[in-house]
N, C-alpha and C. Protein backbone atom coordinates (compact mmCIF):
# COMPACT_ATOMS: atom_id res chain seq x y z
N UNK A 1 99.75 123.68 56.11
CA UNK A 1 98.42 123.14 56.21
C UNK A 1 98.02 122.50 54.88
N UNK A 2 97.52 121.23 55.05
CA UNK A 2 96.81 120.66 53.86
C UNK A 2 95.55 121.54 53.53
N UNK A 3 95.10 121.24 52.48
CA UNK A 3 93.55 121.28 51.65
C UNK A 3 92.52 120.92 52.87
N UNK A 4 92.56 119.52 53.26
CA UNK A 4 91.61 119.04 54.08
C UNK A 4 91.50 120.03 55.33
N UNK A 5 92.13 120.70 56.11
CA UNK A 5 92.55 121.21 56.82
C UNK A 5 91.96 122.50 57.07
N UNK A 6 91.77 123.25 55.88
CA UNK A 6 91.91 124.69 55.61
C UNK A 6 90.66 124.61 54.96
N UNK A 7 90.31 123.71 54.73
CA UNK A 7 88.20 123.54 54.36
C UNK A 7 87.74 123.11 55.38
N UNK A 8 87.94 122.56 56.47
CA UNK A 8 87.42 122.22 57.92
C UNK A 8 87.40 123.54 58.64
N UNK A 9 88.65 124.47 58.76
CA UNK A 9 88.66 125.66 59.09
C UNK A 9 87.72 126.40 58.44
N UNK A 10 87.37 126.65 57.54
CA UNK A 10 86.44 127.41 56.44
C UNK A 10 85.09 127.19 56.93
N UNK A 11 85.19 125.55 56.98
CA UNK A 11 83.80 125.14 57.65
C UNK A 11 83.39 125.74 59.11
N UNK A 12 84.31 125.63 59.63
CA UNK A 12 83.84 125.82 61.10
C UNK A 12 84.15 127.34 61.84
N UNK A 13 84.66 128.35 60.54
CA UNK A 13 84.41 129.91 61.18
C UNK A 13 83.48 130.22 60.70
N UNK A 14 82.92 129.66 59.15
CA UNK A 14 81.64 130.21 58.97
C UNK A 14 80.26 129.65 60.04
N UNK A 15 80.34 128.34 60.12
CA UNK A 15 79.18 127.94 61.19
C UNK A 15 79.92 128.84 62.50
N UNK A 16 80.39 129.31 63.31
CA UNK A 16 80.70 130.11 64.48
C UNK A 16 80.22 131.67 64.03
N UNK A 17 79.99 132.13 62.46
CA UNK A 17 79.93 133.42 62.10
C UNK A 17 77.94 133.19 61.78
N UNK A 18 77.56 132.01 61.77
CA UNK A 18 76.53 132.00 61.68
C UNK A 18 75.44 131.64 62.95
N UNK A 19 75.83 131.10 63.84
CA UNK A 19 75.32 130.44 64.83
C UNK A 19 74.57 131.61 65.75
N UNK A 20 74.81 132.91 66.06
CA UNK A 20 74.61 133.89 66.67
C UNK A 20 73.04 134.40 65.73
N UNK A 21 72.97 134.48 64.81
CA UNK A 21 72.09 134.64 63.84
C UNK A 21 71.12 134.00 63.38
N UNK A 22 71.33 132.82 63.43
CA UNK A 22 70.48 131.75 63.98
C UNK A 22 69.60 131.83 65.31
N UNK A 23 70.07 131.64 66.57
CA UNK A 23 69.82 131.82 67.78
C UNK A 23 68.82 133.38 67.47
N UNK A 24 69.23 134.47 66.83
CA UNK A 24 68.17 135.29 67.12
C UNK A 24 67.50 135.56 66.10
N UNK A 25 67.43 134.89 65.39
CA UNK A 25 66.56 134.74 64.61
C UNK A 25 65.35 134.23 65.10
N UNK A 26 64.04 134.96 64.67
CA UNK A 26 62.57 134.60 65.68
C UNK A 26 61.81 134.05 64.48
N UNK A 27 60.75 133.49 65.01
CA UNK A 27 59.38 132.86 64.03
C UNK A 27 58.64 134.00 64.08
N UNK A 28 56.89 133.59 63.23
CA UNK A 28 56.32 134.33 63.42
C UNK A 28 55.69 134.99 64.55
N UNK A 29 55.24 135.76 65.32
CA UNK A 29 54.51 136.28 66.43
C UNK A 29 53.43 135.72 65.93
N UNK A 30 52.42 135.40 65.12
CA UNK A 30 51.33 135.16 65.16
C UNK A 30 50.60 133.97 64.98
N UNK A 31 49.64 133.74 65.27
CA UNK A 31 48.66 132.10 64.96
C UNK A 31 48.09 132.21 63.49
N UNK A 32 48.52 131.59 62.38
CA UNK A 32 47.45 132.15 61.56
C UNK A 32 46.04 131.25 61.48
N UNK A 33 44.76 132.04 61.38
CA UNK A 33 43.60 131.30 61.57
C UNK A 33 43.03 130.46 60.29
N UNK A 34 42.67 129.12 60.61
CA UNK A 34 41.97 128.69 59.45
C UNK A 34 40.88 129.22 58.56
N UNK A 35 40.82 129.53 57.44
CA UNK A 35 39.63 130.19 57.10
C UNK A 35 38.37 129.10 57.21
N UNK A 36 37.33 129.97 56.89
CA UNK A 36 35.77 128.57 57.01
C UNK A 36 36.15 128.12 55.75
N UNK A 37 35.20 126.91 56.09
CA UNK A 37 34.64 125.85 54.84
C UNK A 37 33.99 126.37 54.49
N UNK A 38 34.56 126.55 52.96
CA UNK A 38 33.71 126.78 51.68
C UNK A 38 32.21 126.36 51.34
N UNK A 39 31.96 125.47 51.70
CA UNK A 39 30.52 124.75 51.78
C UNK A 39 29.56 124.72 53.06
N UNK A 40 30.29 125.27 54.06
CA UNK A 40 29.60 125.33 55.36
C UNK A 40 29.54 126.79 55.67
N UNK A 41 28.44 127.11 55.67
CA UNK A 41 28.21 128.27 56.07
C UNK A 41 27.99 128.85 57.10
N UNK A 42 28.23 130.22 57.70
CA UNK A 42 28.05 130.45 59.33
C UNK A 42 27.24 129.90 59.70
N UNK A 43 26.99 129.58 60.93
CA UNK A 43 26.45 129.21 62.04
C UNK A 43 26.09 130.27 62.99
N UNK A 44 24.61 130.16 63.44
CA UNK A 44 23.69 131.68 63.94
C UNK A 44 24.36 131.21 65.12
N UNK A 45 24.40 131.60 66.40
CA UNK A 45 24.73 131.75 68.10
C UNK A 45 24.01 130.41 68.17
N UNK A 46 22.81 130.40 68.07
CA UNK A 46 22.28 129.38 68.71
C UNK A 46 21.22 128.56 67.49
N UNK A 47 21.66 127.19 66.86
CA UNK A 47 21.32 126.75 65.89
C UNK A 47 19.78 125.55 66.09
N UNK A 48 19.43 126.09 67.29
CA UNK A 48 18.04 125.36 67.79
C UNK A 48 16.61 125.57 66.91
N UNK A 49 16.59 124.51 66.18
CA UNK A 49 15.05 125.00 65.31
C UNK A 49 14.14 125.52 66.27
N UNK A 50 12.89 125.46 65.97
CA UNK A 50 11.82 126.03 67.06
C UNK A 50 11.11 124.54 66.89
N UNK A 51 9.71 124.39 67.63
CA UNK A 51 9.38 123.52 68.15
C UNK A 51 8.31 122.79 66.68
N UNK A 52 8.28 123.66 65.63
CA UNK A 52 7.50 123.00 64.95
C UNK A 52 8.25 122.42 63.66
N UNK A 53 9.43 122.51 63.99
CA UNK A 53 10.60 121.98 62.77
C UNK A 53 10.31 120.60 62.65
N UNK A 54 10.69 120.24 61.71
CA UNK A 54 10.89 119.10 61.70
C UNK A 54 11.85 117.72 61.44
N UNK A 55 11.88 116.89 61.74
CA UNK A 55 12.74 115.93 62.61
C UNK A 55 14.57 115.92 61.90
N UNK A 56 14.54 116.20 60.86
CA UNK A 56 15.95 116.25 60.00
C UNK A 56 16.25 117.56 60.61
N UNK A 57 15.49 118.53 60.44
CA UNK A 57 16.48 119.97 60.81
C UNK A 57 16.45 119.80 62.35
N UNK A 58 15.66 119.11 63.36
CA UNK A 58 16.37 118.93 64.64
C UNK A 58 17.17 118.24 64.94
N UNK A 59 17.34 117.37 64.32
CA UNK A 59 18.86 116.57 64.36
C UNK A 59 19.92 117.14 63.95
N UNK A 60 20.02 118.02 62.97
CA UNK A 60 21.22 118.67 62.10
C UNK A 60 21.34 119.66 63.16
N UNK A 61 20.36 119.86 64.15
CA UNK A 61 21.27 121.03 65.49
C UNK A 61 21.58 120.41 65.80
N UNK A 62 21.41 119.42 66.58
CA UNK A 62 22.38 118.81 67.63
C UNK A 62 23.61 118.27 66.79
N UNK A 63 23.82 118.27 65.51
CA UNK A 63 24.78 117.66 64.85
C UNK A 63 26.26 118.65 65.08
N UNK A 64 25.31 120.48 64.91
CA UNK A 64 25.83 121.52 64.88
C UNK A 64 26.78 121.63 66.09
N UNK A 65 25.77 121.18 67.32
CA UNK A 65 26.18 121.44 68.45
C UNK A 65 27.39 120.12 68.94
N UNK A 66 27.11 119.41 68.19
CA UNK A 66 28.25 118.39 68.83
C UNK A 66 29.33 118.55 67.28
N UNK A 67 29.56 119.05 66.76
CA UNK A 67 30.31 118.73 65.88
C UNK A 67 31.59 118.75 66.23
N UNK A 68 32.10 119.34 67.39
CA UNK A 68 33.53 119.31 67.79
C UNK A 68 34.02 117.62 68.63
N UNK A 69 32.70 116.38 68.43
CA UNK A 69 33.05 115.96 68.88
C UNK A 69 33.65 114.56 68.47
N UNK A 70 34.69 113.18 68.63
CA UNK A 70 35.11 112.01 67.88
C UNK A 70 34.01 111.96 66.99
N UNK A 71 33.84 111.01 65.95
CA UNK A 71 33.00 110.61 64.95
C UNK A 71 33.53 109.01 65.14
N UNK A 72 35.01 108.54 65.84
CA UNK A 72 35.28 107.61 65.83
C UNK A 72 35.25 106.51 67.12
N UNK A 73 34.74 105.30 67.15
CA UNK A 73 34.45 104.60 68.38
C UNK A 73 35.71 104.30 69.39
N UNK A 74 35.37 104.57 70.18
CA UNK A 74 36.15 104.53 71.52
C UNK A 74 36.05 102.84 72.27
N UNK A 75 36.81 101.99 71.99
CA UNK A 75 36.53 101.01 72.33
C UNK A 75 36.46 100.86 74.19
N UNK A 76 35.16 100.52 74.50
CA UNK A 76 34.52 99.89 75.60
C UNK A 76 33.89 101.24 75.85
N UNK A 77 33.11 101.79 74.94
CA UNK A 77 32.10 102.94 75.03
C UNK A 77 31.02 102.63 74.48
N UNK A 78 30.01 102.55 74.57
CA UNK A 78 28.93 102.46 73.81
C UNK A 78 28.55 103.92 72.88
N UNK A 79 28.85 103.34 71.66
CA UNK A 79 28.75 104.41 70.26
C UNK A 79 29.44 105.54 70.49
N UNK A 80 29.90 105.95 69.59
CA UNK A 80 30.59 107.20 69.46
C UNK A 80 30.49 108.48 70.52
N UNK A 81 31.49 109.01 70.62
CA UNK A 81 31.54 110.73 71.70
C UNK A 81 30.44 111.28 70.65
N UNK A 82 30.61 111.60 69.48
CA UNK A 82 29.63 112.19 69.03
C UNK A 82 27.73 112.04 69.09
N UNK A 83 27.63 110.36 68.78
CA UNK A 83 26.68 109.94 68.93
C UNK A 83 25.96 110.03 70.24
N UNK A 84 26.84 110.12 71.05
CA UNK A 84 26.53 110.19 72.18
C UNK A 84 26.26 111.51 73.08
N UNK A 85 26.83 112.23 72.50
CA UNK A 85 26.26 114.02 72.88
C UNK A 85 25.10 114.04 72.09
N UNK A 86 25.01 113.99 70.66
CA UNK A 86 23.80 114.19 69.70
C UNK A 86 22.13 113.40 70.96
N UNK A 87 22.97 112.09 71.43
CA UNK A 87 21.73 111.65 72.22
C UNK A 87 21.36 112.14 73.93
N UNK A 88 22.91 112.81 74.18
CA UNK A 88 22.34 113.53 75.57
C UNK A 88 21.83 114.92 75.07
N UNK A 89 22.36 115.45 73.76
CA UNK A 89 20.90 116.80 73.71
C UNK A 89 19.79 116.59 73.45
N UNK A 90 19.48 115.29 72.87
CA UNK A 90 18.12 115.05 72.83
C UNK A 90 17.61 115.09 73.92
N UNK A 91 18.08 113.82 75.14
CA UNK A 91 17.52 113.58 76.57
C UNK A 91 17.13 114.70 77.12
N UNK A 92 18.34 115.98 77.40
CA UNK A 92 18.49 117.00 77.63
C UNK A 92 16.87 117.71 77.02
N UNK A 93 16.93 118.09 75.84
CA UNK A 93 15.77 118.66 75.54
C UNK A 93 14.46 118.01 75.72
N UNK A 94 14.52 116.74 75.95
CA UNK A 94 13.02 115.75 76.42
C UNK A 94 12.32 116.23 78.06
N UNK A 95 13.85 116.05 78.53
CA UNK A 95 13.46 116.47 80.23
C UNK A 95 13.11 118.07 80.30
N UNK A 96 13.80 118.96 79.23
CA UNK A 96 13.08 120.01 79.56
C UNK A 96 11.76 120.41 79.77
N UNK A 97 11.57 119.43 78.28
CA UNK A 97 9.80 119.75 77.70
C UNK A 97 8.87 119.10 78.81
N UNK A 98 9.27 118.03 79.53
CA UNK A 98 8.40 116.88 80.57
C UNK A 98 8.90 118.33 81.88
N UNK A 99 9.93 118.93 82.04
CA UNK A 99 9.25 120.09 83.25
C UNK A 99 8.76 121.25 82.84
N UNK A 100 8.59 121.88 81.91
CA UNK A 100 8.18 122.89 81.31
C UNK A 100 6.89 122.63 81.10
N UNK A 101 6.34 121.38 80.84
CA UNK A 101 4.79 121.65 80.49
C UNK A 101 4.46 120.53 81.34
């Protein structure tokens, strides 16, 4: 047997001595969770000012409440997924107040 020969062999009992070990070899079991933003602080259950707030802190709920949503335009949508929840909780909370009182 040549050199070339007998390092191809070398090569290919160690990958056959490794391949089994590999295969059971596992990942982690777990998800790890993102921690919060440093600058954003919890969020109460329900981030609804009361009725005598005023107009910046009622917008910054609905900001709260849609924040999971695009920020980016969806072409042949009118304005943003986001913009656009922020303005159906408004609607949403208008029609309440017009049956409630």
């Amino acid at each position: 047997m040549n050199v070339k020969t007998k390092i191809a062999a070398l090569i290919a009992a160690s990958a056959m001595l490794t391949a089994p070990a590999a295969a059971l070899a596992g990942g982690p079991d777990y998800s790890p969770q993102k921690p919060p933003h440093p600058t954003h602080p919890a969020h109460p259950a329900d981030p609804t000012p009361g009725p005598k707030a005023s107009m910046p802190e009622k917008a910054a709920a609905y900001g709260v409440k849609c924040r999971g949503e695009w920020k980016t335009h969806v072409k042949g949508e009118k304005g943003t997924p986001f913009s656009q929840c922020v303005h159906n909780a408004n609607k949403v909370r208008k029609e309440a107040k017009a049956n409630a009182g």
